[in-house]
N, C-alpha and C. Protein backbone atom coordinates (compact mmCIF):
# COMPACT_ATOMS: atom_id res chain seq x y z
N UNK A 1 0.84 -1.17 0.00
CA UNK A 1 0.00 0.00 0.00
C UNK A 1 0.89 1.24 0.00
N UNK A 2 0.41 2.33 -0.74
CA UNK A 2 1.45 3.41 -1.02
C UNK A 2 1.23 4.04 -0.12
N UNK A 3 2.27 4.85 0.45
CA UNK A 3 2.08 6.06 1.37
C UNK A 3 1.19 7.14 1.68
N UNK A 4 0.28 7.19 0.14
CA UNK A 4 -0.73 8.26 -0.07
C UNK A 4 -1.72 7.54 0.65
N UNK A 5 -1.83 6.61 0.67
CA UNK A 5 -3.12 5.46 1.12
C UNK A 5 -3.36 5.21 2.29
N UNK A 6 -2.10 5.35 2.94
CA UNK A 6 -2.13 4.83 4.45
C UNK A 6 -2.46 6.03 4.90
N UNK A 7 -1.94 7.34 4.60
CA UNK A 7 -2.42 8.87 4.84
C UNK A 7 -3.58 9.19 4.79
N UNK A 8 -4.40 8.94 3.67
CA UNK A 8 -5.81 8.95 3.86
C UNK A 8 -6.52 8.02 4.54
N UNK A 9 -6.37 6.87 5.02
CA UNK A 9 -6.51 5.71 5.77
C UNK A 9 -6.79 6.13 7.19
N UNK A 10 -5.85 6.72 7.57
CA UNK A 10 -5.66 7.30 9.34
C UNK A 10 -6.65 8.99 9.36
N UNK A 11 -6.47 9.40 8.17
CA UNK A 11 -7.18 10.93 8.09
C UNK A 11 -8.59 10.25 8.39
N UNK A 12 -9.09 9.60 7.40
CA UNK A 12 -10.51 9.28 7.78
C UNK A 12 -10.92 7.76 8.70
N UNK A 13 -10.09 7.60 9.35
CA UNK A 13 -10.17 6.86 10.79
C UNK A 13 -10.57 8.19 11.87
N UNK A 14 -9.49 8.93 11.68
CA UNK A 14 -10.00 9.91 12.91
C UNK A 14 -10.98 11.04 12.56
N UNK A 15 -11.41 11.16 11.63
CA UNK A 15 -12.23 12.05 10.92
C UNK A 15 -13.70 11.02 11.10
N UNK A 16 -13.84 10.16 10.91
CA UNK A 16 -14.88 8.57 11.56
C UNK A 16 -14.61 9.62 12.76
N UNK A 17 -14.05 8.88 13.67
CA UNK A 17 -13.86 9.16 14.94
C UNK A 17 -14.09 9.86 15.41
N UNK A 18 -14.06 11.13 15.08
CA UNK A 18 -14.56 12.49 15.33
C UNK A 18 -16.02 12.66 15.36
N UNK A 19 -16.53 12.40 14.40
CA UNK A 19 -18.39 12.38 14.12
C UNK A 19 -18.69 11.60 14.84
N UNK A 20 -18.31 10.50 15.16
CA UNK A 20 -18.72 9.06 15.81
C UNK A 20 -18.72 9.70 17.47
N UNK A 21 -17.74 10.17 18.03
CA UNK A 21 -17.57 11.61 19.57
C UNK A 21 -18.89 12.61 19.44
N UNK A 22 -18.60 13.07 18.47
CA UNK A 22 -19.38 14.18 18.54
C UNK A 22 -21.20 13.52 18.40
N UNK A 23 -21.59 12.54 17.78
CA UNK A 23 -22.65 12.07 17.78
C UNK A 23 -23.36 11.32 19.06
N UNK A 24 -22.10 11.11 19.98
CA UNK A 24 -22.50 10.34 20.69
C UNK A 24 -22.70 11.16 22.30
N UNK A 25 -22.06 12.71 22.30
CA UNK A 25 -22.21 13.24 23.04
C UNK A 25 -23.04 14.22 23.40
N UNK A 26 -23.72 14.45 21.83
CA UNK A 26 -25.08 15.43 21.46
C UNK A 26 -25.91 15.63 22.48
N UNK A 27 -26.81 15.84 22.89
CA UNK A 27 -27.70 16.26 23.52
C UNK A 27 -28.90 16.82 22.93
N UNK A 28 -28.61 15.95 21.49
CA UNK A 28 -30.26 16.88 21.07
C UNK A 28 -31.48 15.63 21.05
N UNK A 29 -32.47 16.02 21.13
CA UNK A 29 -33.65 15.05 21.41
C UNK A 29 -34.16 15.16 20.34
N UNK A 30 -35.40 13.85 20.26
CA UNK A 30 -36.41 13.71 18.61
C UNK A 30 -37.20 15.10 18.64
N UNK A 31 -37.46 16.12 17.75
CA UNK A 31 -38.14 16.88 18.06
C UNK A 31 -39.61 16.39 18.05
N UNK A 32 -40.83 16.94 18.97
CA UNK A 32 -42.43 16.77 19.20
C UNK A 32 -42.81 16.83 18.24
N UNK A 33 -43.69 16.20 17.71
CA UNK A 33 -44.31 16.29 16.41
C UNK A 33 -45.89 17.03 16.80
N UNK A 34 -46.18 18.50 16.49
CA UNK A 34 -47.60 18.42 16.59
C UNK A 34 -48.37 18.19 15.52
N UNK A 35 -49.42 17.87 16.50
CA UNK A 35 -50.63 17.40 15.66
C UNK A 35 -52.01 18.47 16.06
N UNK A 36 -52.93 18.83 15.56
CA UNK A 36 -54.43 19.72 15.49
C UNK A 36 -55.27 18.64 15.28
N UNK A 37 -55.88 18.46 16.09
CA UNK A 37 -57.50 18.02 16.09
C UNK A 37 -58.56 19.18 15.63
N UNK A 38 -59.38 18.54 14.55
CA UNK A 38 -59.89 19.52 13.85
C UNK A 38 -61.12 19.03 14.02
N UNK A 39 -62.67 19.24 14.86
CA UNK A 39 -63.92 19.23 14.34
C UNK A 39 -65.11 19.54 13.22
N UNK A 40 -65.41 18.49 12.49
CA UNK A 40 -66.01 19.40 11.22
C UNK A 40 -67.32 19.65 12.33
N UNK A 41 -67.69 21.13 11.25
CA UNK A 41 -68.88 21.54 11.79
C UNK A 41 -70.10 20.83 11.38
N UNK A 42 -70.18 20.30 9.81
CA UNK A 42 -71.33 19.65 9.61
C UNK A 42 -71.69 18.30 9.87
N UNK A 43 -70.36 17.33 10.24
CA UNK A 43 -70.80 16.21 10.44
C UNK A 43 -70.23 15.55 11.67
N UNK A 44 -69.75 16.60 12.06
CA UNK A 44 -69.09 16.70 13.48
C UNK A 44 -67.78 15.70 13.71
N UNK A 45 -67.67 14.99 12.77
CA UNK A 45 -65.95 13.67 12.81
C UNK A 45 -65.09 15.32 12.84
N UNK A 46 -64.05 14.27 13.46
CA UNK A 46 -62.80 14.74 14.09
C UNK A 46 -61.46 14.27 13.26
N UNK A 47 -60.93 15.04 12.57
CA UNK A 47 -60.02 15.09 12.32
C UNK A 47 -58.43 15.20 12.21
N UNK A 48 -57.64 14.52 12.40
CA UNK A 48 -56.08 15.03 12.94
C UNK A 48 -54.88 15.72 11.81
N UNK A 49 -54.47 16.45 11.61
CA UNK A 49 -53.75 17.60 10.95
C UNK A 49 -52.33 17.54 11.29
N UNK A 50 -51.00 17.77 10.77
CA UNK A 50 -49.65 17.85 11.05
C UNK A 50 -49.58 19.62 10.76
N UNK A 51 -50.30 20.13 10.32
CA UNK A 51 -50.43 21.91 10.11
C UNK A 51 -52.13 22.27 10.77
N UNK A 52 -51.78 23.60 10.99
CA UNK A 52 -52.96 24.05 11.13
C UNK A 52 -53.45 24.77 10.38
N UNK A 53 -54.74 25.04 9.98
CA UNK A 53 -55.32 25.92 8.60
C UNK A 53 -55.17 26.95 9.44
N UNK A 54 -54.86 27.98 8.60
CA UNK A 54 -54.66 29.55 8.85
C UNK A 54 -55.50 30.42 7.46
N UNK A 55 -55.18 29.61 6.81
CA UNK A 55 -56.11 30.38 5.51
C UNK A 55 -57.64 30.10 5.54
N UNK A 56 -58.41 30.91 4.27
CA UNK A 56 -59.43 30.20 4.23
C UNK A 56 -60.05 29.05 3.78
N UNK A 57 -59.13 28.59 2.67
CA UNK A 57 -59.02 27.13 2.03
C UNK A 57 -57.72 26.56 2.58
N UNK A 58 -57.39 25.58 3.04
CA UNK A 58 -56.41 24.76 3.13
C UNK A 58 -56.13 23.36 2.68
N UNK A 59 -55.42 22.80 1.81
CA UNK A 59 -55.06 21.44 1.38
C UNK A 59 -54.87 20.85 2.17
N UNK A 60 -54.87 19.96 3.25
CA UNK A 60 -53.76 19.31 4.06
C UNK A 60 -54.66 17.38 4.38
N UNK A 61 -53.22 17.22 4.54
CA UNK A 61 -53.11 15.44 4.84
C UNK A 61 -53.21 15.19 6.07
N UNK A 62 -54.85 14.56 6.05
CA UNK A 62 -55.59 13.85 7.22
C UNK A 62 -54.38 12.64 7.75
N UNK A 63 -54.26 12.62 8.94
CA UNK A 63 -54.04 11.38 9.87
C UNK A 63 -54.66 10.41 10.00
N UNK A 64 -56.00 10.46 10.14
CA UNK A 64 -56.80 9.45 10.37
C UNK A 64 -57.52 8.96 9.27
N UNK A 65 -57.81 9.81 8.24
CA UNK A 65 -58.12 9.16 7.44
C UNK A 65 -56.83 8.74 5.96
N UNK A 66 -55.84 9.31 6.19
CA UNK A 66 -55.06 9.02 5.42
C UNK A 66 -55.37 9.32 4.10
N UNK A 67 -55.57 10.98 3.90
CA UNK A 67 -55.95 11.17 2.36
C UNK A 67 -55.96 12.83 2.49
N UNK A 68 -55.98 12.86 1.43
CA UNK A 68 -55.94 14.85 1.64
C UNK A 68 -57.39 15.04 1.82
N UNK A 69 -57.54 16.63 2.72
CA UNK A 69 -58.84 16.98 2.68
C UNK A 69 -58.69 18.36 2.38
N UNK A 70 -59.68 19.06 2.18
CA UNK A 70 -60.16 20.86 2.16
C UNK A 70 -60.30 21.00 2.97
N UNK A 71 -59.95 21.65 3.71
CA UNK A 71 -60.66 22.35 5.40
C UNK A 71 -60.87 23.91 5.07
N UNK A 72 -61.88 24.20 5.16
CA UNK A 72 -62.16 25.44 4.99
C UNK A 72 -62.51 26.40 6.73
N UNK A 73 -61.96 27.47 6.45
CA UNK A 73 -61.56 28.11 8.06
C UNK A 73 -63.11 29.44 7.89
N UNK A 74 -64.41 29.33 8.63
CA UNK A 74 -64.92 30.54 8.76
C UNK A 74 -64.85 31.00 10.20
N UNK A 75 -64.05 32.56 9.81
CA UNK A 75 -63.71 33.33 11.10
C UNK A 75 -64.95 34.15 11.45
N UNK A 76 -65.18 34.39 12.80
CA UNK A 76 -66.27 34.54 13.47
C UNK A 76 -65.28 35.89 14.20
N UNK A 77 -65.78 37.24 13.93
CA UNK A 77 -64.96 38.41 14.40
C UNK A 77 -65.94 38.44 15.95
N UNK A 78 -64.89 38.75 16.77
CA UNK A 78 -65.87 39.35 18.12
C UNK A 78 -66.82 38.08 18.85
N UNK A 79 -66.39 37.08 18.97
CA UNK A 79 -67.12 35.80 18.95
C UNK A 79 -66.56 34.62 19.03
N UNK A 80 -67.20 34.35 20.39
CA UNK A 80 -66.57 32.28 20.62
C UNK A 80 -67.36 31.69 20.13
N UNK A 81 -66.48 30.82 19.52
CA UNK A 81 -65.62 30.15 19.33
C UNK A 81 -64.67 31.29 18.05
N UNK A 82 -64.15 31.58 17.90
CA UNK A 82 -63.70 32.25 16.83
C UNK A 82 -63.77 32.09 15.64
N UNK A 83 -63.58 30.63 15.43
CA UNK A 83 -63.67 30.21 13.83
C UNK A 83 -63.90 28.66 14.24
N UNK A 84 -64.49 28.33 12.82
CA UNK A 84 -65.14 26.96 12.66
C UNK A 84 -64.79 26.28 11.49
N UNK A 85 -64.94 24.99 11.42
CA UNK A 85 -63.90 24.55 10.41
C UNK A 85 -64.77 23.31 9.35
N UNK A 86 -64.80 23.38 8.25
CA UNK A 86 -65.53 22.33 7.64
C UNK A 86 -64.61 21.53 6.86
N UNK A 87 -64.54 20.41 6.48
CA UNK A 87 -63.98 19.67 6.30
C UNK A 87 -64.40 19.02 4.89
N UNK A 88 -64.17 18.67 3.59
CA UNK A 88 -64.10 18.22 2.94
C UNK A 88 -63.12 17.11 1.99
N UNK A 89 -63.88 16.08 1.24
CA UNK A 89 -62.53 15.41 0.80
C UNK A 89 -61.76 16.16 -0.73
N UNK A 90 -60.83 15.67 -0.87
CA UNK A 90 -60.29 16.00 -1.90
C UNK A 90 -61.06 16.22 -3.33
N UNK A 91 -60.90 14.53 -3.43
CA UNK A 91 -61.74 14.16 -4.27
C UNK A 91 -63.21 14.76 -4.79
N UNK A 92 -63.74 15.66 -4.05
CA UNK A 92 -65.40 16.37 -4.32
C UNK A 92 -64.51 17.60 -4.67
N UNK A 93 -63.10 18.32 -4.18
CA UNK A 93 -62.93 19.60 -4.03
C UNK A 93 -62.49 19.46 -5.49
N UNK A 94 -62.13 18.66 -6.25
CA UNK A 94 -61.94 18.66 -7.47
C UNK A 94 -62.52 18.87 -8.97
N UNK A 95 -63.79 18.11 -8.29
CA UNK A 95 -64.62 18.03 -9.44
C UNK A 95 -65.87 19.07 -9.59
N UNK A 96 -65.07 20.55 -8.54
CA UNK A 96 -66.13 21.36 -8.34
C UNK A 96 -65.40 22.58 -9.78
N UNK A 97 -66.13 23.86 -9.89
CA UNK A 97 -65.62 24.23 -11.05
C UNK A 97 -64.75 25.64 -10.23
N UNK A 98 -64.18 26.48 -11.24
CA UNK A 98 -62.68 27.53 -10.49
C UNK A 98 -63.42 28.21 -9.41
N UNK A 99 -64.54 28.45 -9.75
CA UNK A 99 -65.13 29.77 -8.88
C UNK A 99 -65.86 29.22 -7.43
N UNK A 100 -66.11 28.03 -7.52
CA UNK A 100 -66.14 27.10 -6.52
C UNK A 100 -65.51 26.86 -5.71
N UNK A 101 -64.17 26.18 -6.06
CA UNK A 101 -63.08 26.25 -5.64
C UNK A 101 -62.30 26.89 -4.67
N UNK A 102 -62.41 28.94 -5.52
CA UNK A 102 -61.72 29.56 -4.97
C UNK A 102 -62.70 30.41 -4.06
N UNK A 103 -64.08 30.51 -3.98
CA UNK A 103 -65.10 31.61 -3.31
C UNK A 103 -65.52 30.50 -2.20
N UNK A 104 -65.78 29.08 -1.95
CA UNK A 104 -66.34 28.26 -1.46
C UNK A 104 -68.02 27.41 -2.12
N UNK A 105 -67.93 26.69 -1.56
CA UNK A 105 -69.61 25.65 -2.07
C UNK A 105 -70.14 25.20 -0.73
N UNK A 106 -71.11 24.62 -1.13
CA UNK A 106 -71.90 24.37 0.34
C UNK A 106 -71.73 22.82 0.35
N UNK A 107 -71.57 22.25 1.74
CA UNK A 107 -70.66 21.00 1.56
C UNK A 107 -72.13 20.40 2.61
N UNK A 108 -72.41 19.08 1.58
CA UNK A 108 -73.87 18.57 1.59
C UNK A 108 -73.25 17.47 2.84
N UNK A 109 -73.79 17.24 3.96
CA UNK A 109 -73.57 16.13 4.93
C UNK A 109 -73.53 14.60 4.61
């Protein structure tokens, strides 16, 4: 083995070695994963979320049911509960037409 070889050999032994120290002395933990429980208003199932809707349409991937849904957010100014949340599947939010889509539809129980 040539001299260049054994040089890089020992460089990345202790260069291993180094990450392998430093990994093992970390102190960082798994970060919490949250999750939102979401109530629809019309049919009242409960939903689990990895984001929370902030907009008024939102795309996002159900937990429990394992599929994308629409959640649509109506804010309630001056008023508890503040906002209320309806829930739709993908699949219907699709086959509705642009203005549908983007203004809202009335989501049949």
């Amino acid at each position: 083995m040539n001299m260049k070889y054994k040089a890089l050999l020992v460089l990345g032994l202790l260069f291993g070695g180094h990450c392998y120290n430093l990994y093992r002395k970390s102190e960082l933990s798994i970060p919490e994963v949250k999750t939102y429980e979401i109530k629809d208003r019309i049919t009242g199932n409960t939903h689990v979320f990895y984001k929370e809707p902030k907009l008024k349409k939102n795309i996002l991937y159900c937990q429990r049911d394992q599929e994308n849904k629409v959640v649509w957010v109506h804010w309630h100014v001056n008023q508890t509960p503040e906002y209320t949340y309806t829930v739709d599947s993908y699949e219907n939010y699709l086959e509705r037409t642009w203005v549908e889509q983007h203004y809202g539809y009335r989501i049949a129980p």
